[in-house]
C-alpha atoms as a PDB file:
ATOM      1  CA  UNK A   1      99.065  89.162  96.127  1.00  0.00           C
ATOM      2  CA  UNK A   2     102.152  89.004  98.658  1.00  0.00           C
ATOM      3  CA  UNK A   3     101.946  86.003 101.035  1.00  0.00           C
ATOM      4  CA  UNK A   4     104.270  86.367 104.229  1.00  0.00           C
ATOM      5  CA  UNK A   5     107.303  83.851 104.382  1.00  0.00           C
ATOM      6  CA  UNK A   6     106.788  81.917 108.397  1.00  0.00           C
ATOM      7  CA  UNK A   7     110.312  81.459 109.069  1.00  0.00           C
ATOM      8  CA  UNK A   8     111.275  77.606 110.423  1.00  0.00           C
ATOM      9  CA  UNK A   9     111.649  77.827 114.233  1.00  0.00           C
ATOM     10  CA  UNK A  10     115.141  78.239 116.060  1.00  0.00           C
ATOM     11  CA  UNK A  11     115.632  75.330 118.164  1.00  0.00           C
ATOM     12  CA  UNK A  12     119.199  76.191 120.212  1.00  0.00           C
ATOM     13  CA  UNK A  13     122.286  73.460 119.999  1.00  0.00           C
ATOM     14  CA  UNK A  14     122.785  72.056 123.347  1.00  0.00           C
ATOM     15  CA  UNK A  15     127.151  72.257 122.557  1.00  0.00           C
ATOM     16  CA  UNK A  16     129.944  73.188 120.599  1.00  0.00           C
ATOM     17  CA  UNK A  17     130.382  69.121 119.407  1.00  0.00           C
ATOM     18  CA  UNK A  18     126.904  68.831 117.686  1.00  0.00           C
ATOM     19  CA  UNK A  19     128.239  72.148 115.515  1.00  0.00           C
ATOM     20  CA  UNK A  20     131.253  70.432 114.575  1.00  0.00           C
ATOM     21  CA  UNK A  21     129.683  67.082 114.095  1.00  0.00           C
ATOM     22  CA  UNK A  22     126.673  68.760 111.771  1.00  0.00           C
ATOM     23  CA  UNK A  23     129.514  70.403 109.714  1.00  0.00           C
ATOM     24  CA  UNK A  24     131.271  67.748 109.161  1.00  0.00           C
ATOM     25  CA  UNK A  25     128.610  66.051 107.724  1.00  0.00           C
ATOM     26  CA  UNK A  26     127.634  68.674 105.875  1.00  0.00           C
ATOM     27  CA  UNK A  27     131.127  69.010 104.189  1.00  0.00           C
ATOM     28  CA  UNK A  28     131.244  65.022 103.630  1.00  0.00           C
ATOM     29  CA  UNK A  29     127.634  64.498 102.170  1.00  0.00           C
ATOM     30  CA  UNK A  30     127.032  68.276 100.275  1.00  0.00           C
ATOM     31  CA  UNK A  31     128.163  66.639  96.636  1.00  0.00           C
ATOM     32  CA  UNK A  32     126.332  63.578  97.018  1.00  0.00           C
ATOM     33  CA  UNK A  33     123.097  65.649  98.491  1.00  0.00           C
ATOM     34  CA  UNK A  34     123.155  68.163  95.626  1.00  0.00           C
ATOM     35  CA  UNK A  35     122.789  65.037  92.961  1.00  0.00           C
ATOM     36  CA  UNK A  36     120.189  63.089  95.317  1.00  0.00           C
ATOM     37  CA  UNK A  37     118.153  65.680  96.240  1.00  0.00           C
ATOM     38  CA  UNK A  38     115.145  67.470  93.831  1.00  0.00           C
ATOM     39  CA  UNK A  39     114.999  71.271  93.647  1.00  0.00           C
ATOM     40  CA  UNK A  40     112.258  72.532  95.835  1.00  0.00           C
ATOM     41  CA  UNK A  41     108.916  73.524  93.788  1.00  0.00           C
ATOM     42  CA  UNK A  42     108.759  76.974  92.754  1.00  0.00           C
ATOM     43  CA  UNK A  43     106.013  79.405  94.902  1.00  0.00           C
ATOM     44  CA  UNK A  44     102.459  78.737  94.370  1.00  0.00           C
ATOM     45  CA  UNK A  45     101.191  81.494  92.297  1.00  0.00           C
ATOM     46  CA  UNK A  46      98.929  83.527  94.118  1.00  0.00           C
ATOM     47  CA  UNK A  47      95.140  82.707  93.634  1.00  0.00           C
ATOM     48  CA  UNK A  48      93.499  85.676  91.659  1.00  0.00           C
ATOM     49  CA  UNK A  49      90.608  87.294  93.737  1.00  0.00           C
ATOM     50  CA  UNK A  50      87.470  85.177  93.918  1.00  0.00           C
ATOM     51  CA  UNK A  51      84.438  87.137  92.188  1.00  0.00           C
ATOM     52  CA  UNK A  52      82.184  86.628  94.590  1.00  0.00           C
ATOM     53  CA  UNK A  53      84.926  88.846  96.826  1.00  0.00           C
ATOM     54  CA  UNK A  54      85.189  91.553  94.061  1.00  0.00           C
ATOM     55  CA  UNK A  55      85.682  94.688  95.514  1.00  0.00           C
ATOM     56  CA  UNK A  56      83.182  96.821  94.142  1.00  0.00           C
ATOM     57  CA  UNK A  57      81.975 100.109  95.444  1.00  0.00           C
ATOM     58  CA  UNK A  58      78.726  99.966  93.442  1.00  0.00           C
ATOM     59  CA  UNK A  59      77.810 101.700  90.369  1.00  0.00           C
ATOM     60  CA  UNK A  60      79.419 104.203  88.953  1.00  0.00           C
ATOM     61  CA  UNK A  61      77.582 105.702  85.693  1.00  0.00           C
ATOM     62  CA  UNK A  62      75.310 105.171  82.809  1.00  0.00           C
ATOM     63  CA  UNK A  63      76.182 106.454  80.014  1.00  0.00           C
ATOM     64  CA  UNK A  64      73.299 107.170  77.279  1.00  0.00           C
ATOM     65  CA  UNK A  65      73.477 108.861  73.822  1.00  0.00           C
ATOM     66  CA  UNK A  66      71.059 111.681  73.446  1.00  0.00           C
ATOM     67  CA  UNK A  67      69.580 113.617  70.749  1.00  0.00           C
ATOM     68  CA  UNK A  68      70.120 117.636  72.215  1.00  0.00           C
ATOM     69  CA  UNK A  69      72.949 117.127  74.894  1.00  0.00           C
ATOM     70  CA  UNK A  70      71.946 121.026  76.173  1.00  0.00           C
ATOM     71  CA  UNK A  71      68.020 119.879  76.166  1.00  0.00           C
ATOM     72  CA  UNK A  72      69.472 116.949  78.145  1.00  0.00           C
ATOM     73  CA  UNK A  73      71.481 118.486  80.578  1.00  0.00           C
ATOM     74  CA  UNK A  74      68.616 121.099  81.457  1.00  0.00           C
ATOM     75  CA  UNK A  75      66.225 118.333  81.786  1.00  0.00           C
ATOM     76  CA  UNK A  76      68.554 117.028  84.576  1.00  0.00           C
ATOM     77  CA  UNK A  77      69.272 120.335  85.910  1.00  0.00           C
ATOM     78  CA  UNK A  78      65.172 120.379  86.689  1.00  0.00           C
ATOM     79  CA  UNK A  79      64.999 117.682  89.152  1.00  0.00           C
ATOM     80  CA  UNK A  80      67.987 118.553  91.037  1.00  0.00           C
ATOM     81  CA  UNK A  81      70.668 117.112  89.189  1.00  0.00           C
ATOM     82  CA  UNK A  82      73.790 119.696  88.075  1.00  0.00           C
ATOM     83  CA  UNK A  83      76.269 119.015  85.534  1.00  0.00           C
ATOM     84  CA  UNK A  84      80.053 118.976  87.503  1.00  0.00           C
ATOM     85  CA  UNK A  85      81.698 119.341  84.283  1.00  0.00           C
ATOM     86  CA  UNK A  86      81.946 118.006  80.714  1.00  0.00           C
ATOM     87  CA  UNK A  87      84.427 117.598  77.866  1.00  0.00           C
ATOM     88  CA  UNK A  88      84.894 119.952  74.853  1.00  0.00           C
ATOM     89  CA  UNK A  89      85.910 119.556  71.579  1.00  0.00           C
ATOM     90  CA  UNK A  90      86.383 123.397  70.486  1.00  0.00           C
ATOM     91  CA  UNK A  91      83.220 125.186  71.529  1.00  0.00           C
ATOM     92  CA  UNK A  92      81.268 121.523  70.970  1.00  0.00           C
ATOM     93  CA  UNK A  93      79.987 119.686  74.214  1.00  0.00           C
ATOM     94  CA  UNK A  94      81.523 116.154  73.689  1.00  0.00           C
ATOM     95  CA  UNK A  95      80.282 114.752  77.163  1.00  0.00           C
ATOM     96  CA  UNK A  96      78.260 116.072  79.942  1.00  0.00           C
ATOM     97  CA  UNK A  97      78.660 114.497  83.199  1.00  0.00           C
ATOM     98  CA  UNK A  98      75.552 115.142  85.279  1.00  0.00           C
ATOM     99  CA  UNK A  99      75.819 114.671  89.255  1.00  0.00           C
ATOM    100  CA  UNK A 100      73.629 111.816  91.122  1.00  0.00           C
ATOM    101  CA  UNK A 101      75.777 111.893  94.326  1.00  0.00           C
ATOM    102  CA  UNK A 102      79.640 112.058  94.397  1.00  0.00           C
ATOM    103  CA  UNK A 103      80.006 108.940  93.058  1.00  0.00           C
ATOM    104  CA  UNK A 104      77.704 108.570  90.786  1.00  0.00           C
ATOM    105  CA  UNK A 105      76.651 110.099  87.386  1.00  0.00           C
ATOM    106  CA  UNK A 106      74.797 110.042  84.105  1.00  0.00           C
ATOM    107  CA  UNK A 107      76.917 110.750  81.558  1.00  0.00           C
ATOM    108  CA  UNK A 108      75.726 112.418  78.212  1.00  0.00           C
ATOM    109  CA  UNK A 109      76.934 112.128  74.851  1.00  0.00           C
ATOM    110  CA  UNK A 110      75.374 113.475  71.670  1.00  0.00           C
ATOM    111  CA  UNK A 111      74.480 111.855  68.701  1.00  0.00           C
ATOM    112  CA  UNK A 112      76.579 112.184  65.526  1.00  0.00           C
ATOM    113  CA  UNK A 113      74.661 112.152  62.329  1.00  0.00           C
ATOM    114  CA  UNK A 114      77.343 111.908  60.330  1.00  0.00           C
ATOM    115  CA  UNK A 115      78.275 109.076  61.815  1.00  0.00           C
ATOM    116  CA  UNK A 116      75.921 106.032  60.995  1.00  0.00           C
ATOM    117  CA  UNK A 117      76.890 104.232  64.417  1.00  0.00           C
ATOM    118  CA  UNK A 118      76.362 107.340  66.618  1.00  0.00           C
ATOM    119  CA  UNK A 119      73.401 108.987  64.963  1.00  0.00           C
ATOM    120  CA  UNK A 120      70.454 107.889  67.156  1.00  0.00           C
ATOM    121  CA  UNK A 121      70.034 108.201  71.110  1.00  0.00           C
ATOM    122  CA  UNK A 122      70.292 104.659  73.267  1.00  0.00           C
ATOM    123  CA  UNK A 123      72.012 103.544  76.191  1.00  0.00           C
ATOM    124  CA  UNK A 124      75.724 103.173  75.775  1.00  0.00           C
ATOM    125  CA  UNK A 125      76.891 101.412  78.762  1.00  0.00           C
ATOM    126  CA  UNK A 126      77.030 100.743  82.523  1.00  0.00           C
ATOM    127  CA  UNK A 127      80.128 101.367  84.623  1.00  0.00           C
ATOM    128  CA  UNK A 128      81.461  99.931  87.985  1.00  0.00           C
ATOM    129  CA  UNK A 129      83.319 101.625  90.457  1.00  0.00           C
ATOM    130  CA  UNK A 130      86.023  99.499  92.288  1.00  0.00           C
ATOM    131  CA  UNK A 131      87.812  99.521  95.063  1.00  0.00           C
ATOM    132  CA  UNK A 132      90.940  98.174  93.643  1.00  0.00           C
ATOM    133  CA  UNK A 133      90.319  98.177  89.932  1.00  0.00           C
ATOM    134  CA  UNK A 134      93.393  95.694  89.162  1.00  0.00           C
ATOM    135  CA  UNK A 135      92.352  93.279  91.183  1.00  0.00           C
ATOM    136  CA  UNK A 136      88.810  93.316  89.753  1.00  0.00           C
ATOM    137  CA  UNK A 137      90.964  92.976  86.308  1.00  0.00           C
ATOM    138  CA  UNK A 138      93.208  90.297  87.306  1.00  0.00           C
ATOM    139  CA  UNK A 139      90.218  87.949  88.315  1.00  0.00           C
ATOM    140  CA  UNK A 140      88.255  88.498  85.218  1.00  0.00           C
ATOM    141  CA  UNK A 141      91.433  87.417  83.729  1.00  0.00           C
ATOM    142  CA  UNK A 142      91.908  84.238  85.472  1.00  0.00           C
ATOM    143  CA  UNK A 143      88.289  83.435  84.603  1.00  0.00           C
ATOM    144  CA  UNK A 144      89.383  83.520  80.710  1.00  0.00           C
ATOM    145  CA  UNK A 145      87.640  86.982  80.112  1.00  0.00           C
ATOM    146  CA  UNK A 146      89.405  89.350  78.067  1.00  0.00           C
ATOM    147  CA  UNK A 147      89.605  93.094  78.891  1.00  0.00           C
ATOM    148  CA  UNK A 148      91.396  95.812  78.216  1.00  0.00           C
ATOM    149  CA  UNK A 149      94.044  96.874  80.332  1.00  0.00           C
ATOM    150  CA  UNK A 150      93.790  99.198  83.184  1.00  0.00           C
ATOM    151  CA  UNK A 151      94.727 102.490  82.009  1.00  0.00           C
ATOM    152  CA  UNK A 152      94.224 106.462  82.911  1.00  0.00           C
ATOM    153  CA  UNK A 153      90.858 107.936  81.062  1.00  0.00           C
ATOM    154  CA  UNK A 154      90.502 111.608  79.858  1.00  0.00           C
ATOM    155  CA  UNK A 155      88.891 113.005  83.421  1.00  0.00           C
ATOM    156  CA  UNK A 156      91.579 111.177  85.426  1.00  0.00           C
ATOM    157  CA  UNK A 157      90.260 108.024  87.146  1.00  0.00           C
ATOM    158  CA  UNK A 158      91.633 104.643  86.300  1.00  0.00           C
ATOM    159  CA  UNK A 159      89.468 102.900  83.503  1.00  0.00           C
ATOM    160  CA  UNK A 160      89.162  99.302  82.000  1.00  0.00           C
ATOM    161  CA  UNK A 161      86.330  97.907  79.699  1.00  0.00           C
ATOM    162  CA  UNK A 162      85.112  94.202  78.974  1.00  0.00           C
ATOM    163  CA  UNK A 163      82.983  92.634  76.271  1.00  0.00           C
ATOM    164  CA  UNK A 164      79.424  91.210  77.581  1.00  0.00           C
ATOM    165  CA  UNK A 165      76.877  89.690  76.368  1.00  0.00           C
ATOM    166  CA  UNK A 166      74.504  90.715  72.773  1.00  0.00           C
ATOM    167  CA  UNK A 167      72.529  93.896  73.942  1.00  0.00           C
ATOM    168  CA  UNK A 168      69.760  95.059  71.437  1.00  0.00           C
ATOM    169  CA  UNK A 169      72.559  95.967  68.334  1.00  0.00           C
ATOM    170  CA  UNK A 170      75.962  94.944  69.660  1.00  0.00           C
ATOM    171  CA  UNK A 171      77.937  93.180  72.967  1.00  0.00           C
ATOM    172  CA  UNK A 172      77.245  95.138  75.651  1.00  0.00           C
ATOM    173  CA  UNK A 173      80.739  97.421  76.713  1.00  0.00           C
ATOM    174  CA  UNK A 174      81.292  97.327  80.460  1.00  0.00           C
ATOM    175  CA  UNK A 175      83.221  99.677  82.169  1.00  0.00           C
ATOM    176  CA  UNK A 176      84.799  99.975  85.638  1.00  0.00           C
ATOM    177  CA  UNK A 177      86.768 102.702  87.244  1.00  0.00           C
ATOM    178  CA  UNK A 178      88.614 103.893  90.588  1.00  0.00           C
ATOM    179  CA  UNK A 179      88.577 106.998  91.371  1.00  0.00           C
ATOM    180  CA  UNK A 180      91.627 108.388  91.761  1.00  0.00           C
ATOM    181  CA  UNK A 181      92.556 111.651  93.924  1.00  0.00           C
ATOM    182  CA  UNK A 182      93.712 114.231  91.654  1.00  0.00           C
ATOM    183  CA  UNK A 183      90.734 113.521  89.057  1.00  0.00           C
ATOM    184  CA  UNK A 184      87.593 115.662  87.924  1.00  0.00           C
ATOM    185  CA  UNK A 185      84.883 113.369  90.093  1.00  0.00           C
ATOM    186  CA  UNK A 186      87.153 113.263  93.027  1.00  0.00           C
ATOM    187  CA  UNK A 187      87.768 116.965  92.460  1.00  0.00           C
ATOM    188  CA  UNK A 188      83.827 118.022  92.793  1.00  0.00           C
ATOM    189  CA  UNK A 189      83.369 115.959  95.697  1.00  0.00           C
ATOM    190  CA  UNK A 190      80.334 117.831  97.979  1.00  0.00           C
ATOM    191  CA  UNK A 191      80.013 120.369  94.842  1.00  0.00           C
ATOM    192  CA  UNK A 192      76.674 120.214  92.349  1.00  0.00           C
ATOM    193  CA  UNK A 193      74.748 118.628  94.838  1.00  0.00           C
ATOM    194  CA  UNK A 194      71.128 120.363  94.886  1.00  0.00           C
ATOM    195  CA  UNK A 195      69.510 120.174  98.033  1.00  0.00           C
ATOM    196  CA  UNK A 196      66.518 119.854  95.758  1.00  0.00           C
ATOM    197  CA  UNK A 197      67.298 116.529  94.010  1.00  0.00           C
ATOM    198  CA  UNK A 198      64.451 113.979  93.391  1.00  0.00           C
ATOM    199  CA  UNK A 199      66.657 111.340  94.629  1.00  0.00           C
ATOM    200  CA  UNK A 200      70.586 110.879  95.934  1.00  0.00           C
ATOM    201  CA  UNK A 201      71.568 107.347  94.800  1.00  0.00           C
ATOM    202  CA  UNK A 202      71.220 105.144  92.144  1.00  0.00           C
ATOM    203  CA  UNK A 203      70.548 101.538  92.958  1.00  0.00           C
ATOM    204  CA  UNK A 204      69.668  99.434  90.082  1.00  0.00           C
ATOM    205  CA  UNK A 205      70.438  99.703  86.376  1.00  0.00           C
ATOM    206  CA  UNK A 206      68.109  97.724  83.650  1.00  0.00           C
ATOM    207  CA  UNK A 207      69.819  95.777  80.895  1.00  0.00           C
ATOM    208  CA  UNK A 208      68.021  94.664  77.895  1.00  0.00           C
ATOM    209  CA  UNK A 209      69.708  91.866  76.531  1.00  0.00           C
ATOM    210  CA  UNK A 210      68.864  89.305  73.392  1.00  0.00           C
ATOM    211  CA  UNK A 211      69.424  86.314  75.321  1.00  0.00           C
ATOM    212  CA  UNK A 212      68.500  86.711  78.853  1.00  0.00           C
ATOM    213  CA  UNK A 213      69.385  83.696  80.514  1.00  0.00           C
ATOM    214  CA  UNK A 214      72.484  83.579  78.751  1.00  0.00           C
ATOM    215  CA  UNK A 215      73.780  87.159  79.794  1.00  0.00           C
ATOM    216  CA  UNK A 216      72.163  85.878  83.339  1.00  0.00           C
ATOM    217  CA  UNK A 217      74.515  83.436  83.646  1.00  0.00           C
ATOM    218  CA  UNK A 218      77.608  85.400  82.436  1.00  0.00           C
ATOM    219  CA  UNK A 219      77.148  87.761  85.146  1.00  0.00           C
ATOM    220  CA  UNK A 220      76.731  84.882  87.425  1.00  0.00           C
ATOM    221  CA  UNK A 221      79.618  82.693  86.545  1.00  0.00           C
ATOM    222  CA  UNK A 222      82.074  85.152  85.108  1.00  0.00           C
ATOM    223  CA  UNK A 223      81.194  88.633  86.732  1.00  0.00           C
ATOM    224  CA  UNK A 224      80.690  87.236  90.428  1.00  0.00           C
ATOM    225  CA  UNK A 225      77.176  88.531  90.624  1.00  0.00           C
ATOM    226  CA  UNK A 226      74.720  86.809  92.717  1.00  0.00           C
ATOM    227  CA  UNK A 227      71.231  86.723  92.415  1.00  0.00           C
ATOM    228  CA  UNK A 228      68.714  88.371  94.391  1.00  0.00           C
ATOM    229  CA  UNK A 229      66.064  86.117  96.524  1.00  0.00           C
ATOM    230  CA  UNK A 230      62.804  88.097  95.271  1.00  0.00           C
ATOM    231  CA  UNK A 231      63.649  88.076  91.421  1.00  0.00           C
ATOM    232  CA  UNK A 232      65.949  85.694  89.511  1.00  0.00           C
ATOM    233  CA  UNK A 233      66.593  88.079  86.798  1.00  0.00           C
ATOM    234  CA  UNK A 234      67.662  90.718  89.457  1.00  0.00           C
ATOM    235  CA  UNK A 235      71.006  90.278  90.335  1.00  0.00           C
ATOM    236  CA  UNK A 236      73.210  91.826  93.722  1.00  0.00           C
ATOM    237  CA  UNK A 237      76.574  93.658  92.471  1.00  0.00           C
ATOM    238  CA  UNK A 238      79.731  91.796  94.369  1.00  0.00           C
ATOM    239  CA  UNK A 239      80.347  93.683  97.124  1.00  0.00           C
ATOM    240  CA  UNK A 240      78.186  95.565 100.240  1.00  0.00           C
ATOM    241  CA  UNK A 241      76.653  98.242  98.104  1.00  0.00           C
ATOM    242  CA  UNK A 242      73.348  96.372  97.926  1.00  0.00           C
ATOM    243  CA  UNK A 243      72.986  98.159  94.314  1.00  0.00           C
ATOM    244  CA  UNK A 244      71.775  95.746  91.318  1.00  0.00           C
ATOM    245  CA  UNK A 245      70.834  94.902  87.764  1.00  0.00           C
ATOM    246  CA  UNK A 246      68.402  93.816  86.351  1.00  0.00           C
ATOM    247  CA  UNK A 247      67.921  91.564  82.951  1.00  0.00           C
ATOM    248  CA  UNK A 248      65.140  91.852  80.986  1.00  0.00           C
ATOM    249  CA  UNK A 249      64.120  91.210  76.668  1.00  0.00           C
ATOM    250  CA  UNK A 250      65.579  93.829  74.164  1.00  0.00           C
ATOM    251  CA  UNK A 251      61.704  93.659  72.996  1.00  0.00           C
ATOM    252  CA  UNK A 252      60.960  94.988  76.982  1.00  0.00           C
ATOM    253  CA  UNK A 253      63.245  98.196  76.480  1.00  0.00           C
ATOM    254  CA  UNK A 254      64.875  97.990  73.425  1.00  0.00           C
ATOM    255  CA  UNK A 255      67.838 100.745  73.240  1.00  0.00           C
ATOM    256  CA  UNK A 256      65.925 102.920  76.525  1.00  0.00           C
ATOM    257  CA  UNK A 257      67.886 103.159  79.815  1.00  0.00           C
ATOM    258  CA  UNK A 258      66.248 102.483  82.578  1.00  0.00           C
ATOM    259  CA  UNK A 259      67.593 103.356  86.365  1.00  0.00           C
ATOM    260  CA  UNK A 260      65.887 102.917  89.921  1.00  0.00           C
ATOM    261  CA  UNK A 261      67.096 106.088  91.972  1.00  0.00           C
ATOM    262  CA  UNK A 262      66.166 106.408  95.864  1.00  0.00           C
ATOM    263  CA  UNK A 263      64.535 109.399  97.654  1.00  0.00           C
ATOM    264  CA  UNK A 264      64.526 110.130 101.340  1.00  0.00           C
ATOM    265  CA  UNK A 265      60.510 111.360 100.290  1.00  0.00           C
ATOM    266  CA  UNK A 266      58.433 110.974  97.643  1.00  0.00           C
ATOM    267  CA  UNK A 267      56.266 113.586  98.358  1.00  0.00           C
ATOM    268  CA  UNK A 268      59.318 115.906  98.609  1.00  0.00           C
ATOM    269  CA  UNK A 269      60.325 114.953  95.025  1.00  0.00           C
ATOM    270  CA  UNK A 270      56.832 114.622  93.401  1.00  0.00           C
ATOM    271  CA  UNK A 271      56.656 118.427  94.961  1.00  0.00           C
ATOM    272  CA  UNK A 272      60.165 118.804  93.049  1.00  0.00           C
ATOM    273  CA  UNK A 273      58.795 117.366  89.959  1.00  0.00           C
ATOM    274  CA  UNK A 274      55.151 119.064  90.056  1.00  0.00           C
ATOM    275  CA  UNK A 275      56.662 122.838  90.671  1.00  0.00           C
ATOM    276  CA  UNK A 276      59.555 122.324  87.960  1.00  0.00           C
ATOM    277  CA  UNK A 277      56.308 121.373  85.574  1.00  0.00           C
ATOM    278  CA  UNK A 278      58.250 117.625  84.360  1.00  0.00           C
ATOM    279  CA  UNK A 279      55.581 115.111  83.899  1.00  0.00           C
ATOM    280  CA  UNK A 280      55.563 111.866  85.706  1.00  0.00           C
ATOM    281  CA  UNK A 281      53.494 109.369  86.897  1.00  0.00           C
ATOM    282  CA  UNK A 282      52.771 109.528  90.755  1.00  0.00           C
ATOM    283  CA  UNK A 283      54.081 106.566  93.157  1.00  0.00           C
ATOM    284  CA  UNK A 284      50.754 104.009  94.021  1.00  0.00           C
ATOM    285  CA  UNK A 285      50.087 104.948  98.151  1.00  0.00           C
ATOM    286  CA  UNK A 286      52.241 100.915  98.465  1.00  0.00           C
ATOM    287  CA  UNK A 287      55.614 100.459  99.855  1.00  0.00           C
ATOM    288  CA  UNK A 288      58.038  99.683  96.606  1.00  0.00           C
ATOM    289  CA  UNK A 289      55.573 101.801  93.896  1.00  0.00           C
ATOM    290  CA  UNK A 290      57.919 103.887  91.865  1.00  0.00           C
ATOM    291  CA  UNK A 291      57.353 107.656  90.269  1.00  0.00           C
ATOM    292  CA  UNK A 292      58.048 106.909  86.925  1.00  0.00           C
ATOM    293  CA  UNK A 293      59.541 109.965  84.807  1.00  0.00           C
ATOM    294  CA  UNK A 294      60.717 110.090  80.730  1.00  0.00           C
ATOM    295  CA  UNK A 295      63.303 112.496  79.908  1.00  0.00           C
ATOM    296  CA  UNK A 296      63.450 113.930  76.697  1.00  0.00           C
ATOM    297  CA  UNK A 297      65.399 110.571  74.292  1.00  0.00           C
ATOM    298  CA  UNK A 298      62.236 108.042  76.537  1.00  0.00           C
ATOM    299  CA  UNK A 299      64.461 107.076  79.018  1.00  0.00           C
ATOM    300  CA  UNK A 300      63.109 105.864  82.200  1.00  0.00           C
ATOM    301  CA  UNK A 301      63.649 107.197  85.561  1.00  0.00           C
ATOM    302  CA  UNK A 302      61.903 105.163  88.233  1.00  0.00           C
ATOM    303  CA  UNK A 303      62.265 106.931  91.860  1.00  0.00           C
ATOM    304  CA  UNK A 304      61.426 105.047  95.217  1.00  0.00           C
ATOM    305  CA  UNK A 305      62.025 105.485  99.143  1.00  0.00           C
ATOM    306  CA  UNK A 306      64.534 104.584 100.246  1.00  0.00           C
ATOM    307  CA  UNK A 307      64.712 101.612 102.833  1.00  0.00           C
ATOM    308  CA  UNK A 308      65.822 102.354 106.243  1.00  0.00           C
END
């Protein structure tokens, strides 16, 4: 952070004597001054960024493991939702991301059976997208956190992750990202967007950690989270995005994701829903009640209206 120097005012000399005369005793008393006199203090170092001013955009991604990535991805594809692109390895599909709205996506990964840590589907992570993703680094920093640095991931956006608190097998691994110009996501903007979509944002992401209150208050005092009036465990991302999370008991989800996405109708995308033949259970005829849909690994999709 650059502060701006406020330069001493000019106050003019009323004659040519009080020149001389300052001068003089400048010449007579410069030795003696530079012994007498203490160095000024070096600058302040800027404060980093308070957390509670984090500047977040809102949520980015989830990113879940799944058991049949092309199963997945056409399971998306049926209420509305297009893969923009994914990443190969050969002729292998190594990650599928799968459009919400232009800034936000599920991202699919298989699973790996040959690989003991990667052989069974469950939510991977959550990801943040900032505004200005070194200052979001530089305050976690000066809070005593620990992440990675800020660095250029595979599709082209800058990328940093952090260590959280104990999900249902390991820390949880938070990500955050800016989109940057010349990447993939900024490259589809107003592409892969069905007009027949269930829903067109994501606004809350459910985290099932082993000690609640604990990851509750890491978010709170380290991740400049506050915490919503109508449910302590829900919490308000920093920022003006009004998006959230929510904390709940591994035993409540266990390795499941669970996301609230917002529709402009519900009867529009139960219609969506009913026609493409996915089952779900309706929304109750109350404001807040939520279609609930599984996709194929049991992961919960919970679609409301959207507020005005």
């Amino acid at each position: 952070m650059t502060h701006s120097k406020i330069a001493a005012p000019h106050t003019p000399l009323r004659n040519i004597t009080l020149i001389a005369l300052a001068i003089a005793i400048a010449s007579g008393l410069s030795a003696a001054a530079a012994a007498q006199t203490p160095a000024p203090p070096p600058p302040a170092t800027p404060p980093a960024v308070a957390p509670s001013t984090l500047p977040f955009n809102g949520i980015a991604h989830i990113a879940i493991r799944v058991k049949d990535i092309a199963a997945s991805v056409a399971f998306y594809n049926k209420l509305g939702f297009q893969q923009a692109f994914a990443m190969t390895r050969g002729d292998v599909v190594t990650q599928s991301f799968v459009k919400i709205d232009d800034r936000q996506f599920i991202e699919l990964y298989p699973i790996s059976p040959d690989n003991p840590t990667q052989g069974t589907p469950e939510f991977l992570h959550l990801c943040f997208e900032g505004v200005d993703l070194n200052a979001i680094h530089d305050a976690y920093v000066a809070e005593g956190l620990t992440p990675i640095s800020v660095r250029k991931a595979g599709a082209g956006n800058l990328l940093f992750t952090l260590k959280g608190p104990q999900q249902f097998s390991s820390p949880q691994n938070i990500e955050y990202t800016q989109y940057m110009p010349e990447s993939l996501h900024s490259k589809d903007f107003g592409q892969h967007l069905s007009p027949d979509r269930v829903a067109d944002k994501m606004v809350l992401v459910t985290l099932a950690m082993q000690d609640p209150a604990a990851a509750r208050a890491f978010y709170l005092d380290k991740l400049g989270f506050s915490a919503s009036a109508k449910d302590p465990m829900v919490l308000n991302l920093p920022g003006t995005s009004g998006q959230q999370v929510q904390i709940v008991p591994v035993d409540a989800l266990g390795a499941k994701s669970s996301i609230v996405l917002t529709t402009s109708s519900i009867r529009n995308a139960e219609t969506v829903l009913t026609n493409q033949k996915v089952p779900f259970i309706p929304a109750k005829p109350k404001a807040g009640s939520a279609i609930i849909v599984t996709d194929p690994d049991g992961n919960l999709i919970n679609i409301i209206a959207a507020t005005p």
